[in-house]
N, C-alpha and C. Protein backbone atom coordinates (compact mmCIF):
# COMPACT_ATOMS: atom_id res chain seq x y z
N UNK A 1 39.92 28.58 14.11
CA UNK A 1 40.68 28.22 15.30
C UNK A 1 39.81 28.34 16.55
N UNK A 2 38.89 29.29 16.40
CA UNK A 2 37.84 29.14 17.58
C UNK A 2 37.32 28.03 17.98
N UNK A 3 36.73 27.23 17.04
CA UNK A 3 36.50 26.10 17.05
C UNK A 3 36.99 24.95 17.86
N UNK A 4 38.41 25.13 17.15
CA UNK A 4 39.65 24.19 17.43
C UNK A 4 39.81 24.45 18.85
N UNK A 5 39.90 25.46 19.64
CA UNK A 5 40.37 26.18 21.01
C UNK A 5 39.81 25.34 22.39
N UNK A 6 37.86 24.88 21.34
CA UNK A 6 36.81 24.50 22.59
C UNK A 6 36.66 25.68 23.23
N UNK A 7 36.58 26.75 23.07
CA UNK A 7 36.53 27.96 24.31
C UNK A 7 35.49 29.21 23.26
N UNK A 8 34.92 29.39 24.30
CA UNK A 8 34.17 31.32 23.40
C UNK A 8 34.93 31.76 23.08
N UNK A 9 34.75 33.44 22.37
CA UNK A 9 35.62 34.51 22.29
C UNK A 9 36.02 35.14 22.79
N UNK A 10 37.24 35.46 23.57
CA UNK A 10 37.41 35.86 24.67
C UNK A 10 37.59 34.95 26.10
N UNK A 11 37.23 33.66 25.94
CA UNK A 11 37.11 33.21 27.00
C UNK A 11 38.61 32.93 27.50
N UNK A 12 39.34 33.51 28.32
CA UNK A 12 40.52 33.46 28.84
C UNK A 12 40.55 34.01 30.77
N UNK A 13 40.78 33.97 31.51
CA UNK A 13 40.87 34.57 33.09
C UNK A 13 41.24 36.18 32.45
N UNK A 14 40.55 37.21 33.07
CA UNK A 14 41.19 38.58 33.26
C UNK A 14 41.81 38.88 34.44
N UNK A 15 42.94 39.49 35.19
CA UNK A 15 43.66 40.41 35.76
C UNK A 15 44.87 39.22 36.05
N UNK A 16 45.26 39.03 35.51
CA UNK A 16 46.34 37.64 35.41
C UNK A 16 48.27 38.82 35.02
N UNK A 17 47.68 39.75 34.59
CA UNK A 17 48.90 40.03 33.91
C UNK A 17 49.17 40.89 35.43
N UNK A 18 50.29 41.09 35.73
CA UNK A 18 51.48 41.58 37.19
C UNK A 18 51.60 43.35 36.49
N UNK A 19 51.25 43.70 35.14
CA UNK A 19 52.15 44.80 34.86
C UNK A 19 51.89 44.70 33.33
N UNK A 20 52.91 45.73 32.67
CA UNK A 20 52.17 45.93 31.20
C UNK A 20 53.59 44.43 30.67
N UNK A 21 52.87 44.12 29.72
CA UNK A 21 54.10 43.11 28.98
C UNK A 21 54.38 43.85 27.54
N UNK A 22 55.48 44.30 27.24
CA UNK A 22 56.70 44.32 26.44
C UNK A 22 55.67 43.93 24.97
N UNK A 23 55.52 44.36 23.91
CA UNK A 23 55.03 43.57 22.53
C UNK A 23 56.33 42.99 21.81
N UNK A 24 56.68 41.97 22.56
CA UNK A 24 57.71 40.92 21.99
C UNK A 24 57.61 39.97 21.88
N UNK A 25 57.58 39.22 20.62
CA UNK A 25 57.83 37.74 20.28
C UNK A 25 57.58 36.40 21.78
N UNK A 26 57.13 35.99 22.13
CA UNK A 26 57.54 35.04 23.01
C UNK A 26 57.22 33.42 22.23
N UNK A 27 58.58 32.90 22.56
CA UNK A 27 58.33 31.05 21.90
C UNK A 27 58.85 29.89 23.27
N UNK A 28 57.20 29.60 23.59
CA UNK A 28 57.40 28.73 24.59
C UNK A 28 58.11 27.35 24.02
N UNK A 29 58.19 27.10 22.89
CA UNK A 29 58.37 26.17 22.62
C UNK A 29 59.45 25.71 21.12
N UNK A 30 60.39 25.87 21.02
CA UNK A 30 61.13 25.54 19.52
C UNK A 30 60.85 23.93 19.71
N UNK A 31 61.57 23.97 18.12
CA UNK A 31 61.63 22.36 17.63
C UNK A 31 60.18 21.79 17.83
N UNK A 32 59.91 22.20 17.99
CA UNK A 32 57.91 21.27 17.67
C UNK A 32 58.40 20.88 16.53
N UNK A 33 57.54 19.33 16.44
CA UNK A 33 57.46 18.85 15.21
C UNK A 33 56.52 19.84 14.29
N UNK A 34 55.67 20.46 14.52
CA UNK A 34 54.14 20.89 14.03
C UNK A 34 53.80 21.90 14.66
N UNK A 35 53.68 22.80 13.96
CA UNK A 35 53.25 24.45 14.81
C UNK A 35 51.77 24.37 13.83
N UNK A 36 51.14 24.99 14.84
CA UNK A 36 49.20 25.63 14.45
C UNK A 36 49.14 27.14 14.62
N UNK A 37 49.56 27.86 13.50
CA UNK A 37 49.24 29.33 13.79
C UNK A 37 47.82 29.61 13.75
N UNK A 38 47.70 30.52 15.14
CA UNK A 38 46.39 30.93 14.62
C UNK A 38 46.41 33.07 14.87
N UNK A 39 45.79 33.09 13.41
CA UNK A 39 46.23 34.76 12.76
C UNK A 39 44.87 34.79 14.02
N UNK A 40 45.10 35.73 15.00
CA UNK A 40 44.31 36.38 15.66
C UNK A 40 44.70 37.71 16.24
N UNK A 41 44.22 38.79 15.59
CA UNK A 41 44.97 40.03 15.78
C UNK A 41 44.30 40.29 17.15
N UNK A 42 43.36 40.50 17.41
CA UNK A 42 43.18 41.29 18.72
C UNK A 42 43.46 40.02 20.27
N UNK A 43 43.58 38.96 19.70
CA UNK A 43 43.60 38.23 21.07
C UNK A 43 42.05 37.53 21.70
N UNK A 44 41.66 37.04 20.44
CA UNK A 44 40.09 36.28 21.30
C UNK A 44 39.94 34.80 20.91
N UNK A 45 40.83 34.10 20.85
CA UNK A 45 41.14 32.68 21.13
C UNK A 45 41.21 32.37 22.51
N UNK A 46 39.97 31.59 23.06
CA UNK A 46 40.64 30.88 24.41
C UNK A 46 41.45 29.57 24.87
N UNK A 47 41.89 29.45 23.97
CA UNK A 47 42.92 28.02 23.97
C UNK A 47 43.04 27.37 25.21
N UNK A 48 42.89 26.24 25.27
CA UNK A 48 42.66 25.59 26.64
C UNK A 48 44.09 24.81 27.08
N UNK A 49 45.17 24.69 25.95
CA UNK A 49 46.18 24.36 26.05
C UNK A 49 47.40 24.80 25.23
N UNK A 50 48.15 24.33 25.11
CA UNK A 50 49.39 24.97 24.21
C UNK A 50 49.40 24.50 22.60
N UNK A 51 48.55 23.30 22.55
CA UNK A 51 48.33 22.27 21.22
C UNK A 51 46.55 22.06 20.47
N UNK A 52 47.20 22.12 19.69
CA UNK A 52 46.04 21.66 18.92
C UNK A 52 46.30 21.37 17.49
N UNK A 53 45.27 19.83 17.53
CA UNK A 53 45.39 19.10 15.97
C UNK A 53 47.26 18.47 16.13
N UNK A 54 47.77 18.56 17.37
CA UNK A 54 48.94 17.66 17.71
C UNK A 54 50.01 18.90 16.86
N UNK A 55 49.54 19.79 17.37
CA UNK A 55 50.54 20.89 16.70
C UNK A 55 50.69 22.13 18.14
N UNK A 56 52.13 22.59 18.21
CA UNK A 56 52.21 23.29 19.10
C UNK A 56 51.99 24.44 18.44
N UNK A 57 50.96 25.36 19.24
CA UNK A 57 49.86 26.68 18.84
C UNK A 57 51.42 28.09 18.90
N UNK A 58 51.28 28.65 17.82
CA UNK A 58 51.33 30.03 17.72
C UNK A 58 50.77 30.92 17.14
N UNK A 59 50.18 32.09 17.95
CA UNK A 59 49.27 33.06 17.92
C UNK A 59 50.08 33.92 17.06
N UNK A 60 49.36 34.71 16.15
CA UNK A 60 49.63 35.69 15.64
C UNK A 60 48.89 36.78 16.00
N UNK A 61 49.77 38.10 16.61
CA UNK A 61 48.95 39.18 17.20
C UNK A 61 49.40 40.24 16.89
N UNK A 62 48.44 41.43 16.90
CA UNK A 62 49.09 43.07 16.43
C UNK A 62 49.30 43.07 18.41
N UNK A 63 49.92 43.98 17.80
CA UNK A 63 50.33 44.84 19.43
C UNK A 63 49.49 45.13 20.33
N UNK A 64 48.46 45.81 19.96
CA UNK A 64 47.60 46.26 21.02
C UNK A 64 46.48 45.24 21.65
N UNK A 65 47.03 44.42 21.72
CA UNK A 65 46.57 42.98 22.09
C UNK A 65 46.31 43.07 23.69
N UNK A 66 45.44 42.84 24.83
CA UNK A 66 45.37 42.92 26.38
C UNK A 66 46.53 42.18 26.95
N UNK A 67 46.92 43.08 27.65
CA UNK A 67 48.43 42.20 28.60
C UNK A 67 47.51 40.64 29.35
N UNK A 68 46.21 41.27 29.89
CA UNK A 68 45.80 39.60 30.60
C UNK A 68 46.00 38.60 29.70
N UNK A 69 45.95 38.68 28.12
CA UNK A 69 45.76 37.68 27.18
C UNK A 69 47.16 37.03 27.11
N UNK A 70 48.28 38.50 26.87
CA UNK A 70 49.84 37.82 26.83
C UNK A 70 49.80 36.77 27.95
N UNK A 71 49.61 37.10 28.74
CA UNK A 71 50.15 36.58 30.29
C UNK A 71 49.19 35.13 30.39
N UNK A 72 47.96 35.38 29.88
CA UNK A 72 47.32 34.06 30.07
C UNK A 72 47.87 32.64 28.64
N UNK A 73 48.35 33.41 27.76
CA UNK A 73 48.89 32.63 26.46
C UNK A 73 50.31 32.12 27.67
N UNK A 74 50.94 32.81 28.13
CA UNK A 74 52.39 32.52 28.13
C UNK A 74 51.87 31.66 29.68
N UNK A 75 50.63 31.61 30.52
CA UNK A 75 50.48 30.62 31.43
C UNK A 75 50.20 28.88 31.25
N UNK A 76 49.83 29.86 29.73
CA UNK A 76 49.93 27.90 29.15
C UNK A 76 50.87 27.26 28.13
N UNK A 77 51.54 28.12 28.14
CA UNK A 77 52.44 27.58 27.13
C UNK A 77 52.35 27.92 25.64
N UNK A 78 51.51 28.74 25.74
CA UNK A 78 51.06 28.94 24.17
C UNK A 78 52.51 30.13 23.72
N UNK A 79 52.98 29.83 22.45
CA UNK A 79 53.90 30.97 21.36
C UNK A 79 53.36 31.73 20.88
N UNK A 80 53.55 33.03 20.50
CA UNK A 80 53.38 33.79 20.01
C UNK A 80 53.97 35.16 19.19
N UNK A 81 53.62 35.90 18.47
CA UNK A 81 53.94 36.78 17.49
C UNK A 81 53.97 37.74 17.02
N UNK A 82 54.30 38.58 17.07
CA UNK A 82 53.51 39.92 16.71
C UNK A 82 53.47 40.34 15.65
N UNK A 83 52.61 40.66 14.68
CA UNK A 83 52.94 41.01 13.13
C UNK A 83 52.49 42.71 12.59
N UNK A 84 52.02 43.39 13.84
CA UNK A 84 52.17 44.82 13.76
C UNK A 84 51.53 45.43 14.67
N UNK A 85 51.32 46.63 14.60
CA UNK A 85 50.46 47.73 15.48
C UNK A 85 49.47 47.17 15.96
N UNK A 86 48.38 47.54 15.11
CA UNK A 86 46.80 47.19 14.68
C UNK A 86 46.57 45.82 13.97
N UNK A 87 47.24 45.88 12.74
CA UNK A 87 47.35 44.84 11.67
C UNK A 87 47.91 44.06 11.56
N UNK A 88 48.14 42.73 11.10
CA UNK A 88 49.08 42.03 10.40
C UNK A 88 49.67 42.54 9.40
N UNK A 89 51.28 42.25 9.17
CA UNK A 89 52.08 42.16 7.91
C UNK A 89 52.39 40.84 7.83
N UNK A 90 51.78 39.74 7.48
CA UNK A 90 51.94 38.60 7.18
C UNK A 90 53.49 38.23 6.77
N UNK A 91 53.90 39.28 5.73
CA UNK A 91 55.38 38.79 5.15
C UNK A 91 56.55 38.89 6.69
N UNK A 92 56.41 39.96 7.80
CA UNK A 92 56.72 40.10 8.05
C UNK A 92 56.41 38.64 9.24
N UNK A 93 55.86 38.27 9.39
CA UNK A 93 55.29 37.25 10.36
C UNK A 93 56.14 36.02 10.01
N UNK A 94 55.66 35.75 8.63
CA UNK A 94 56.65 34.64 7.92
C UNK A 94 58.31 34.83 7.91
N UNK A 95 58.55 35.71 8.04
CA UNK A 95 59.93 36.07 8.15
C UNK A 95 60.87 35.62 9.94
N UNK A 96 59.66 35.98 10.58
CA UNK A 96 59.67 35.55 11.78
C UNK A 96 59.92 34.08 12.07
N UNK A 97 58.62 33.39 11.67
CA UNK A 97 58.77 32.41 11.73
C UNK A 97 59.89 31.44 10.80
N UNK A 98 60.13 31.79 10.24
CA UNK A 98 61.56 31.31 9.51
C UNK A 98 62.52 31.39 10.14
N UNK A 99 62.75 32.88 10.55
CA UNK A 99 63.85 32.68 11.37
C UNK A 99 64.38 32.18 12.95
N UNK A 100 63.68 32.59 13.31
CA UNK A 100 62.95 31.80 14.77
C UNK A 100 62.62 30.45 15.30
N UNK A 101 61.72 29.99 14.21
CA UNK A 101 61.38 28.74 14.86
C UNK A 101 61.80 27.64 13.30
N UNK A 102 62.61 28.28 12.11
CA UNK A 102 63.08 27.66 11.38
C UNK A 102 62.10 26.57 10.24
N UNK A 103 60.29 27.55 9.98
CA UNK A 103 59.35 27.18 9.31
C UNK A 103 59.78 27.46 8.03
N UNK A 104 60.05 26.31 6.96
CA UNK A 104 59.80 27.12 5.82
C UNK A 104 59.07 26.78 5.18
N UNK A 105 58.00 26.09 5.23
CA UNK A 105 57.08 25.80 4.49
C UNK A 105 55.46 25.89 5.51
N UNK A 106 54.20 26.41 4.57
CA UNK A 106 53.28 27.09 5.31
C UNK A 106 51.99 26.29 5.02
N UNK A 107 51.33 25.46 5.50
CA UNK A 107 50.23 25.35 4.92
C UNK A 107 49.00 26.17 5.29
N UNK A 108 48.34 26.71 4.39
CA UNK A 108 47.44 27.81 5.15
C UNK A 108 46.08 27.09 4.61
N UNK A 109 45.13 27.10 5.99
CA UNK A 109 43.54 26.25 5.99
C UNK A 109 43.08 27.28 7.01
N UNK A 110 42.29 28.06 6.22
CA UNK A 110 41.74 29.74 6.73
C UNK A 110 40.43 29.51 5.91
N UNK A 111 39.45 30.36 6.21
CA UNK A 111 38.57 30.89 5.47
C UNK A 111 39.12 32.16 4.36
N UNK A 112 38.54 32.69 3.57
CA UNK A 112 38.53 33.45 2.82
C UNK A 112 39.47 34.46 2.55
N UNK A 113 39.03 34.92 4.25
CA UNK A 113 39.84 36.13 4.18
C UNK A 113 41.38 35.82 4.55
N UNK A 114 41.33 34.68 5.47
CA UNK A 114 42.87 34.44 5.84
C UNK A 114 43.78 34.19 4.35
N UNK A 115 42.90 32.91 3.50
CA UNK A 115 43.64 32.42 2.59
C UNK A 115 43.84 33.58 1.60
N UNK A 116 42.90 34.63 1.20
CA UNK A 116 43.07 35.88 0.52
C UNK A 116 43.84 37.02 0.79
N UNK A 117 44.42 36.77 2.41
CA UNK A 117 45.48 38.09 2.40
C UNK A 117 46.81 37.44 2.45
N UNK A 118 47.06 35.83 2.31
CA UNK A 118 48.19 35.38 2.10
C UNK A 118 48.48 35.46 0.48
N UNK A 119 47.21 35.13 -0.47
CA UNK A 119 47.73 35.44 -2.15
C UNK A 119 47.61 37.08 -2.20
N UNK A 120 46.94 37.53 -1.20
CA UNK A 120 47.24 39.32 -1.69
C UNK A 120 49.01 39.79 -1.24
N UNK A 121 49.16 39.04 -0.26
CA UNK A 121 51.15 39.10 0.17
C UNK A 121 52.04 38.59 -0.50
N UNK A 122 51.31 38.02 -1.73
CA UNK A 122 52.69 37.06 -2.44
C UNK A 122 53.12 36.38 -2.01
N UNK A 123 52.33 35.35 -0.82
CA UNK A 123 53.21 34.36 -0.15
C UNK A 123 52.68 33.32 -0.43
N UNK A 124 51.65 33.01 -1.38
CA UNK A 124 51.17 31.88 -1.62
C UNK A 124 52.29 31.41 -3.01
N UNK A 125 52.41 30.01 -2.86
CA UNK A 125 53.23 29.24 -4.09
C UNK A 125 52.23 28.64 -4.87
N UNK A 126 51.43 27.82 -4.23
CA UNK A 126 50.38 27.01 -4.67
C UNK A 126 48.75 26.85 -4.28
N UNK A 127 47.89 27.42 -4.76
CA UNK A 127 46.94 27.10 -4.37
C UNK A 127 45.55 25.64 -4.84
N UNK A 128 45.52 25.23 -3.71
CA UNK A 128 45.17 23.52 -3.52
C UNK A 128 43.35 23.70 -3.61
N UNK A 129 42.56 23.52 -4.19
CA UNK A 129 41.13 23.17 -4.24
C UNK A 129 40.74 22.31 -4.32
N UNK A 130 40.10 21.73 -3.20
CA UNK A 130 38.69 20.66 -3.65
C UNK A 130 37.98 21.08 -3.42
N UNK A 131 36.86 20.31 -4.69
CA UNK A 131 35.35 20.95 -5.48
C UNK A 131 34.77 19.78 -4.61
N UNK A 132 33.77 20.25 -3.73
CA UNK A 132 33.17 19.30 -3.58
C UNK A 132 31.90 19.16 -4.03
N UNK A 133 31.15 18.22 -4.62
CA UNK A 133 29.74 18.09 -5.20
C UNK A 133 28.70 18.78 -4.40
N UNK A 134 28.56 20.07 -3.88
CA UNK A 134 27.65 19.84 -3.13
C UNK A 134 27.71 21.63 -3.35
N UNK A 135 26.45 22.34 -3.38
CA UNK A 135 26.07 24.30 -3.56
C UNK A 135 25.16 24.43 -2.90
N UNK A 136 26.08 25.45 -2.03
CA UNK A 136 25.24 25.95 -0.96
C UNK A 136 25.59 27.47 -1.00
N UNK A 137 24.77 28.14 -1.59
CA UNK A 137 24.79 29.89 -1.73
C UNK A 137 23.97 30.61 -0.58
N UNK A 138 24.51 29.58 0.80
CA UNK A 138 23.76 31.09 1.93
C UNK A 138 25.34 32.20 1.89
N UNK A 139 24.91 33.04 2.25
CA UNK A 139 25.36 34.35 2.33
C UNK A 139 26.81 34.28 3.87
N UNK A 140 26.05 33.07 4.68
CA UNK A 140 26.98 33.00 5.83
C UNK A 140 28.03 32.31 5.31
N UNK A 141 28.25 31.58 3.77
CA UNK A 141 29.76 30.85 3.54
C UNK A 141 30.68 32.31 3.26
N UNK A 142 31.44 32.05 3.34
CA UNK A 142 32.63 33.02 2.09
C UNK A 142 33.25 31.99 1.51
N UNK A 143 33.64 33.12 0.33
CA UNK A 143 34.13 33.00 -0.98
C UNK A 143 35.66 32.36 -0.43
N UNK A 144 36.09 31.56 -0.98
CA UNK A 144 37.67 31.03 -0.94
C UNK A 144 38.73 32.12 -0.93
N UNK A 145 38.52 32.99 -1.83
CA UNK A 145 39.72 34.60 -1.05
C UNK A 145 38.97 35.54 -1.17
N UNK A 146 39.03 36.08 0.08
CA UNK A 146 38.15 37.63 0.03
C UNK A 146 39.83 38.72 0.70
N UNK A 147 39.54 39.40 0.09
CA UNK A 147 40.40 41.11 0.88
C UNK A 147 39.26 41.83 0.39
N UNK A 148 39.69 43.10 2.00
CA UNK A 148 38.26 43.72 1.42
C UNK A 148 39.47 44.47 0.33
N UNK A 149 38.17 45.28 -0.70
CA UNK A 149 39.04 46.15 -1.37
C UNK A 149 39.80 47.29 -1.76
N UNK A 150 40.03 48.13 -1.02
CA UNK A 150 41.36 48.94 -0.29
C UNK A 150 42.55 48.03 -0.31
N UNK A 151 42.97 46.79 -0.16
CA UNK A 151 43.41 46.60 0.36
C UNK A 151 44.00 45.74 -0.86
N UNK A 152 43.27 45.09 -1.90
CA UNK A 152 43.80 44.33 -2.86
C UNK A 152 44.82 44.82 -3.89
N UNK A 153 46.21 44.21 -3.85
CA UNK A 153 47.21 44.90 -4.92
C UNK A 153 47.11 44.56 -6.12
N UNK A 154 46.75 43.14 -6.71
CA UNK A 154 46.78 42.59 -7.90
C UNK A 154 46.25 41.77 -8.11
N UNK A 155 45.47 41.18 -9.30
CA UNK A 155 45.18 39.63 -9.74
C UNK A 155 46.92 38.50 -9.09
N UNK A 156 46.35 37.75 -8.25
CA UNK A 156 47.26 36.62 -8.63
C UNK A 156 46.91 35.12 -9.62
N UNK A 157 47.72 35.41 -10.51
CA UNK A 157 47.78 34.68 -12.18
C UNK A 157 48.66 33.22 -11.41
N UNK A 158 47.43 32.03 -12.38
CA UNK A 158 48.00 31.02 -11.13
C UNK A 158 48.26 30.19 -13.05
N UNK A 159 49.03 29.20 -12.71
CA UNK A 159 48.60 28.10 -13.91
C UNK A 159 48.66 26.30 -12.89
N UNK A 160 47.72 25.95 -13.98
CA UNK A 160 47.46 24.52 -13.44
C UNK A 160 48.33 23.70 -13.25
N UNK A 161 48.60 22.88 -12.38
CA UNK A 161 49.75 22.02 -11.71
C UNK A 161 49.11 20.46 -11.93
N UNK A 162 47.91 20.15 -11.45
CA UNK A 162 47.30 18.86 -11.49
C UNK A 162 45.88 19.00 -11.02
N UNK A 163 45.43 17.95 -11.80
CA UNK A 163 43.37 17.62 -11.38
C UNK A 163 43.81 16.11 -11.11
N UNK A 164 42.90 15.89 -9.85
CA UNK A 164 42.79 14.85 -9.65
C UNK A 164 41.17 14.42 -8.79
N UNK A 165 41.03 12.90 -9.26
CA UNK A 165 39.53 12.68 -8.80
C UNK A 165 39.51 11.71 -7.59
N UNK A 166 38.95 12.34 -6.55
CA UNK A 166 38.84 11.51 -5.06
C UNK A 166 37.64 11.25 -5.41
N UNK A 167 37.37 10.06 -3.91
CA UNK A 167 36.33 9.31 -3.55
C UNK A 167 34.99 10.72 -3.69
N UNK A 168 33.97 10.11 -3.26
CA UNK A 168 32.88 10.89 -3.27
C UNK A 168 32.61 11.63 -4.68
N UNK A 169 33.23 12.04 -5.68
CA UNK A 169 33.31 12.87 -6.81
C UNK A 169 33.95 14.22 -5.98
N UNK A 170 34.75 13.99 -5.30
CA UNK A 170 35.70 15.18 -4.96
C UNK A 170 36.85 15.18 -5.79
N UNK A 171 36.88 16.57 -6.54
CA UNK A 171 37.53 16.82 -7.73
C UNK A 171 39.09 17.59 -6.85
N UNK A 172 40.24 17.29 -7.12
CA UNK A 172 40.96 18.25 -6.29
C UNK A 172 42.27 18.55 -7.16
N UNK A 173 42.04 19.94 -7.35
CA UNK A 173 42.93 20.79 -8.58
C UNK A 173 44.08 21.63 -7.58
N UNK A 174 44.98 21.62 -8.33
CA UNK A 174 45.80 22.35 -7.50
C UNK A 174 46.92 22.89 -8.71
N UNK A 175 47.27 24.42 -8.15
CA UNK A 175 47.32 25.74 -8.91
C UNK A 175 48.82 26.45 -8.91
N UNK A 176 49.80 26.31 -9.50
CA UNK A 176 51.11 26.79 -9.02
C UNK A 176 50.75 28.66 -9.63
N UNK A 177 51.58 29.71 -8.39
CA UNK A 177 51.75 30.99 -8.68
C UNK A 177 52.45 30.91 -10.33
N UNK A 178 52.16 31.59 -10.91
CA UNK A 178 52.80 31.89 -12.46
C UNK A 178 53.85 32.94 -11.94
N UNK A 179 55.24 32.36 -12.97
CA UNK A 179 56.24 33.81 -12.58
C UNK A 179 56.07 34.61 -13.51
């Protein structure tokens, strides 16, 4: 999502906030066709607007997040979330967003660790792969699910749903949770 933002880390105005802000939910926006969560616990997305990828942005944040950041999210319109203290509880996030802004279906396009602490929550149904022809073992990719490990509860046991062959020799398999 950094990427997506156009902005550094951190890059947002500081002393913007009037006072401390409340760690509560704020939704600038219901009924979007298309919400873009982006899991950022401490608050270092500089989002330059409320959208991105034609999706209205909600932040996911632990609490101890900088009031300038609330205040500069809620100057642009950006939604947001809180999913704990320090940490995310993802289930608890999704619960949110269900009820709130009436999401029930999630597509998650994370690196590693994002897509690995959604199958470590049991909130994954299906997991979607394309192989693409091409190995590259620098050390700066990650692995498709990482948690560190403290933190991992179980193998999630998937069975095959469908293989299918795209253009390029892009192979794309996709994996339903086993009950």
């Amino acid at each position: 999502m950094q990427e997506i933002s156009h902005a550094g880390e951190g890059d947002y105005p500081r002393g913007i906030a009037k006072g401390q802000i409340a760690p509560t939910d704020h939704f600038a926006k219901r009924g979007a066709s298309q919400y873009a969560l982006s899991i950022d616990p401490k608050g270092r997305v500089g989002w330059k607007s409320d959208t991105a990828l034609d999706s209205h942005i909600v932040e996911v944040l632990a609490e101890n997040v900088e009031d300038d950041y609330l205040a500069y999210l809620q100057s642009i319109g950006v939604s947001y979330v809180f999913g704990g203290k320090t940490d995310i509880d993802l289930k608890h996030v999704v619960d949110t967003l269900e009820r709130e802004l009436k999401i029930g279906k999630l597509i998650v396009e994370g690196g590693g660790h994002v897509s690995g602490a959604f199958v470590n929550a049991g909130l994954a149904d299906e997991v979607s792969v394309l192989l693409i022809p091409l190995v590259d073992g620098r050390e700066t990719h990650t692995s498709s699910f990482e948690v560190a490990m403290d933190k991992w509860t179980q193998p999630a046991y998937l069975t095959l749903d469908s293989v299918e062959k795209l253009e390029h020799d892009v192979v794309w398999v996709k994996y339903r949770r086993k009950a």
